[in-house]
PDB file of N, CA and C in Angstrom:
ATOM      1  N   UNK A   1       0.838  -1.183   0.000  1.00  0.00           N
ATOM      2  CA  UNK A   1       0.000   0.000   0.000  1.00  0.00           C
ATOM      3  C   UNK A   1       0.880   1.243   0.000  1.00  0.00           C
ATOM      4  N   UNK A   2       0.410   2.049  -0.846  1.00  0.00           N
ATOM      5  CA  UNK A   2       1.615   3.562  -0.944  1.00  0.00           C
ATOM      6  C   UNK A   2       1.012   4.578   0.201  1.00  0.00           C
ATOM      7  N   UNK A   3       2.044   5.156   0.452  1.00  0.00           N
ATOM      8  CA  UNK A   3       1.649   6.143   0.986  1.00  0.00           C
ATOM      9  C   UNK A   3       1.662   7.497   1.064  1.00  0.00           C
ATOM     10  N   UNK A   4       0.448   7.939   0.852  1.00  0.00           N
ATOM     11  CA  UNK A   4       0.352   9.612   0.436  1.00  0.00           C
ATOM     12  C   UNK A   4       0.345  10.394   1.243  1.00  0.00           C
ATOM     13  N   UNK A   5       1.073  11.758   0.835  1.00  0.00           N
ATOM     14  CA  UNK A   5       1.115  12.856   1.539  1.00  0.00           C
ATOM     15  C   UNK A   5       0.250  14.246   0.835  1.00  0.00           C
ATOM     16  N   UNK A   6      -0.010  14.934   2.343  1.00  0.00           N
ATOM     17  CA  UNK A   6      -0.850  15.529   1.646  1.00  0.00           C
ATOM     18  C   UNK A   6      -0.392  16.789   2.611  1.00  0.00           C
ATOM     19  N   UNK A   7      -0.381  18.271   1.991  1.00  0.00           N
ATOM     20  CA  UNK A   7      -0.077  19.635   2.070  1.00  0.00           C
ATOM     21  C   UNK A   7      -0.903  20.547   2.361  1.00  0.00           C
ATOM     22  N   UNK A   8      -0.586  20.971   3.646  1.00  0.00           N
ATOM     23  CA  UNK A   8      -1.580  21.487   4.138  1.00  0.00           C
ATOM     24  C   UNK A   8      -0.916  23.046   4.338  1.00  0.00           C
ATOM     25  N   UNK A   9      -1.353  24.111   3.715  1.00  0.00           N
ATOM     26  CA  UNK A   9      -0.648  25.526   3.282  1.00  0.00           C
ATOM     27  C   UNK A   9      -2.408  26.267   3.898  1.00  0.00           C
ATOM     28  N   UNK A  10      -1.742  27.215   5.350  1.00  0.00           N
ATOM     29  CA  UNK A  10      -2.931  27.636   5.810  1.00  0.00           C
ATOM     30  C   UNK A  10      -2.053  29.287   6.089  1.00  0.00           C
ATOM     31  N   UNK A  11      -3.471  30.345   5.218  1.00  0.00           N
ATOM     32  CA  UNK A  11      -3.022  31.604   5.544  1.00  0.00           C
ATOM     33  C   UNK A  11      -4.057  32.655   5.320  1.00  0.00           C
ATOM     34  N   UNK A  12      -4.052  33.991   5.809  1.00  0.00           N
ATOM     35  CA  UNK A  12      -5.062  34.633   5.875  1.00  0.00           C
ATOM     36  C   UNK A  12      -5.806  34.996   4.629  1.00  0.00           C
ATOM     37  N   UNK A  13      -4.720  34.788   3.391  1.00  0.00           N
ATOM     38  CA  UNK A  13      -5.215  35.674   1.871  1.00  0.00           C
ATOM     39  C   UNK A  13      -5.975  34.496   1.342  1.00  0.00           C
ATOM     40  N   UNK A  14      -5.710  33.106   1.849  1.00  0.00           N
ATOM     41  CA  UNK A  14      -6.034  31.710   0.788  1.00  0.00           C
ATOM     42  C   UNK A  14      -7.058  31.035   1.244  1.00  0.00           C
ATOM     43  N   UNK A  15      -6.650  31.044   2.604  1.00  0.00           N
ATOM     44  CA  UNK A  15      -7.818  30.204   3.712  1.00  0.00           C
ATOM     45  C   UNK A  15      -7.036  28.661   3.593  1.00  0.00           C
ATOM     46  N   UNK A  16      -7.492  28.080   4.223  1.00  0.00           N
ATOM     47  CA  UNK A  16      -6.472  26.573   4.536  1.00  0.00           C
ATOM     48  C   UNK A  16      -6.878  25.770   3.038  1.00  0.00           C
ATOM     49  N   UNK A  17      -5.648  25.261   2.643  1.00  0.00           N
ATOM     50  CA  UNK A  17      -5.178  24.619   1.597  1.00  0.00           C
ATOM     51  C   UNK A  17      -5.090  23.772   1.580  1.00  0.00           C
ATOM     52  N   UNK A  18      -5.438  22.082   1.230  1.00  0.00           N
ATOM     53  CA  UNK A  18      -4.903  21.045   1.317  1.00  0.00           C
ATOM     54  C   UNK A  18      -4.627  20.574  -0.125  1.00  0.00           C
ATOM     55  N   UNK A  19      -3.501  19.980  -0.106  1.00  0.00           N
ATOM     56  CA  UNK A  19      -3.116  19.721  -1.832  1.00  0.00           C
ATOM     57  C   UNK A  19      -2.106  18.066  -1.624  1.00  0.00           C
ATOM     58  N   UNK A  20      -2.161  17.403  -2.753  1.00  0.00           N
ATOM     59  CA  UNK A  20      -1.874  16.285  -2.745  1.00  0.00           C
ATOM     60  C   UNK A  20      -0.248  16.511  -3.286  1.00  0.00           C
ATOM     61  N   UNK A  21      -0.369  17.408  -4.317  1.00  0.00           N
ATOM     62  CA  UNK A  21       1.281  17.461  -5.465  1.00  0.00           C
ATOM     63  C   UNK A  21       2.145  18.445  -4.599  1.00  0.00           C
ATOM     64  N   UNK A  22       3.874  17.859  -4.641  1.00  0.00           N
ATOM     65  CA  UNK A  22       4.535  18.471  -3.614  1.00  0.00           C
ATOM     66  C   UNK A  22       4.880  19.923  -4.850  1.00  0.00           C
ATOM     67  N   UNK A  23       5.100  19.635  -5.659  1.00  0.00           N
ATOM     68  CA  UNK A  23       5.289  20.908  -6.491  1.00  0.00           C
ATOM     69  C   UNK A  23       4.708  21.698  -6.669  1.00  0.00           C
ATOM     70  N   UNK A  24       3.173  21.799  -6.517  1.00  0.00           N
ATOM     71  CA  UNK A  24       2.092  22.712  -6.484  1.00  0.00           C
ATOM     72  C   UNK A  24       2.258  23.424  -5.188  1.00  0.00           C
ATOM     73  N   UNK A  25       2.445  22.359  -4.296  1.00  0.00           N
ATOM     74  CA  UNK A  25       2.544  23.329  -2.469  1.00  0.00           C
ATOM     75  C   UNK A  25       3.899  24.022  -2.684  1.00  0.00           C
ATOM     76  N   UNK A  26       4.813  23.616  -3.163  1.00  0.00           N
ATOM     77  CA  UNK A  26       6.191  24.486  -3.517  1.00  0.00           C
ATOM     78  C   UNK A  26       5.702  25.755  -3.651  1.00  0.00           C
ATOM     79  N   UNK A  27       4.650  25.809  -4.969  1.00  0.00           N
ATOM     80  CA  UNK A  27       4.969  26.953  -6.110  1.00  0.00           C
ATOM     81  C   UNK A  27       3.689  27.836  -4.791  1.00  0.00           C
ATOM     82  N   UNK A  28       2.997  27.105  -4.400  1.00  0.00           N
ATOM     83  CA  UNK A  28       2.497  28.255  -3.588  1.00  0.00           C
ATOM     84  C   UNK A  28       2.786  28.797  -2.487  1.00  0.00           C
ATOM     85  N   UNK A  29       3.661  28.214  -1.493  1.00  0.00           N
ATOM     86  CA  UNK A  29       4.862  28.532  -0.515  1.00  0.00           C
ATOM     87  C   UNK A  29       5.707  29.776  -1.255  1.00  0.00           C
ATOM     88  N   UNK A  30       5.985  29.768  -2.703  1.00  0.00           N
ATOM     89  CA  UNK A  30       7.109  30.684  -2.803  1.00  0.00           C
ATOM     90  C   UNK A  30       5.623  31.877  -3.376  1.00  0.00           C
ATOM     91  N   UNK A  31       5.207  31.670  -3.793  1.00  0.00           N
ATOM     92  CA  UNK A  31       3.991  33.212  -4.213  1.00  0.00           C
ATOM     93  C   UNK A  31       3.650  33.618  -3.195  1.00  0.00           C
ATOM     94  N   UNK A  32       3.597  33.131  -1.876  1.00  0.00           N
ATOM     95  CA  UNK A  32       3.111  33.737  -0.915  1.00  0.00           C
ATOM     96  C   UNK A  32       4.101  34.382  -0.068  1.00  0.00           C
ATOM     97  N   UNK A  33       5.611  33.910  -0.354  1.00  0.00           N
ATOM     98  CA  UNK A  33       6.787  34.505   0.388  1.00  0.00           C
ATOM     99  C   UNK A  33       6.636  35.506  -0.584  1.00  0.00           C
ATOM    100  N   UNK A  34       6.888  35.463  -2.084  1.00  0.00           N
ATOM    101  CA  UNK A  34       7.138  36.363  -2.928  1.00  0.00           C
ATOM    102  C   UNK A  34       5.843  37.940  -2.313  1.00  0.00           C
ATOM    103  N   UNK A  35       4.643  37.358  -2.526  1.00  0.00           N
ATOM    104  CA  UNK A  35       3.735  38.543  -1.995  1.00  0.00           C
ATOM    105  C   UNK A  35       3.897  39.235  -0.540  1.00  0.00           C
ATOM    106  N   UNK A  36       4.782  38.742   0.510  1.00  0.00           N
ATOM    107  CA  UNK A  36       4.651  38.940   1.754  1.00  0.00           C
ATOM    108  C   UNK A  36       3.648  38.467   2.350  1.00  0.00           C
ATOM    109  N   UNK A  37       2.926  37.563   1.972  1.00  0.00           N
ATOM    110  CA  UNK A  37       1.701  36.635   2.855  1.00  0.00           C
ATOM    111  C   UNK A  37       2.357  35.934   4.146  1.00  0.00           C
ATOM    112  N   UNK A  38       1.763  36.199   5.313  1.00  0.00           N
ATOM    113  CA  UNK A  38       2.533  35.456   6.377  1.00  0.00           C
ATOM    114  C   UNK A  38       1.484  34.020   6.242  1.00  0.00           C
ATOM    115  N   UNK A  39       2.027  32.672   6.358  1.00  0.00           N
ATOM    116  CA  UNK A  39       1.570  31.441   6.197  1.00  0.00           C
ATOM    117  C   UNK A  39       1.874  30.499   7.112  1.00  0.00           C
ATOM    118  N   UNK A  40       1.591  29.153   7.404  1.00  0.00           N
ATOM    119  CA  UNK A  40       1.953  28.022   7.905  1.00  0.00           C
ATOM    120  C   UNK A  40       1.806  27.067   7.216  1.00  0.00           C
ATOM    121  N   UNK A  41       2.785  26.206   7.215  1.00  0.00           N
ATOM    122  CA  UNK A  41       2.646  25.009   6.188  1.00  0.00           C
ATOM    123  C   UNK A  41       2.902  23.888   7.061  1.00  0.00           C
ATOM    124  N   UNK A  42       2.508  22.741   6.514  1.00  0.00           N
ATOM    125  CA  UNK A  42       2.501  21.272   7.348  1.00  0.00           C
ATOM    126  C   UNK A  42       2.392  20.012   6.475  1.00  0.00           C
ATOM    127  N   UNK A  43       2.537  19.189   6.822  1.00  0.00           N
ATOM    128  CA  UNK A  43       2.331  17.953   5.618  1.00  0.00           C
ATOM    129  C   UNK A  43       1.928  17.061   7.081  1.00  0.00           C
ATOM    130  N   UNK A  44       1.557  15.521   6.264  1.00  0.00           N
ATOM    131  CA  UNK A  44       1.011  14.409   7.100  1.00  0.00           C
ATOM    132  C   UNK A  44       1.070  13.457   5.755  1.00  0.00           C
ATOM    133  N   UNK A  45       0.868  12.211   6.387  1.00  0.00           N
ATOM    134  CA  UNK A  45       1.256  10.979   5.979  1.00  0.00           C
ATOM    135  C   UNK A  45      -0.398  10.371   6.082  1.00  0.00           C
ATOM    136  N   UNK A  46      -0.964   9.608   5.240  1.00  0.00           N
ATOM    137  CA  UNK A  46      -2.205   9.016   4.811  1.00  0.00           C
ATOM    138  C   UNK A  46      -1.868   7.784   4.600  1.00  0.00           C
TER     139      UNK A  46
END
């Protein structure tokens, strides 16, 4: 059985995020540094 991770990108401009692709949570980690968005990010194991 594989096991998935899943991205959890929570902030005031987006509202909590959960996303499956690590490259998508990348690209939105850096647009939100890039904009000055203050954020929290987290992952977990499924």
């Amino acid at each position: 059985m594989a096991t998935k991770i899943y991205y959890r990108i929570t902030s005031h401009e987006i509202g909590e995020v959960l996303l499956k692709r690590r490259k998508i949570a990348k690209a939105l980690r850096w647009w939100l540094r890039e904009n000055g968005c203050i954020y929290t990010s987290t992952y977990c194991f499924i």
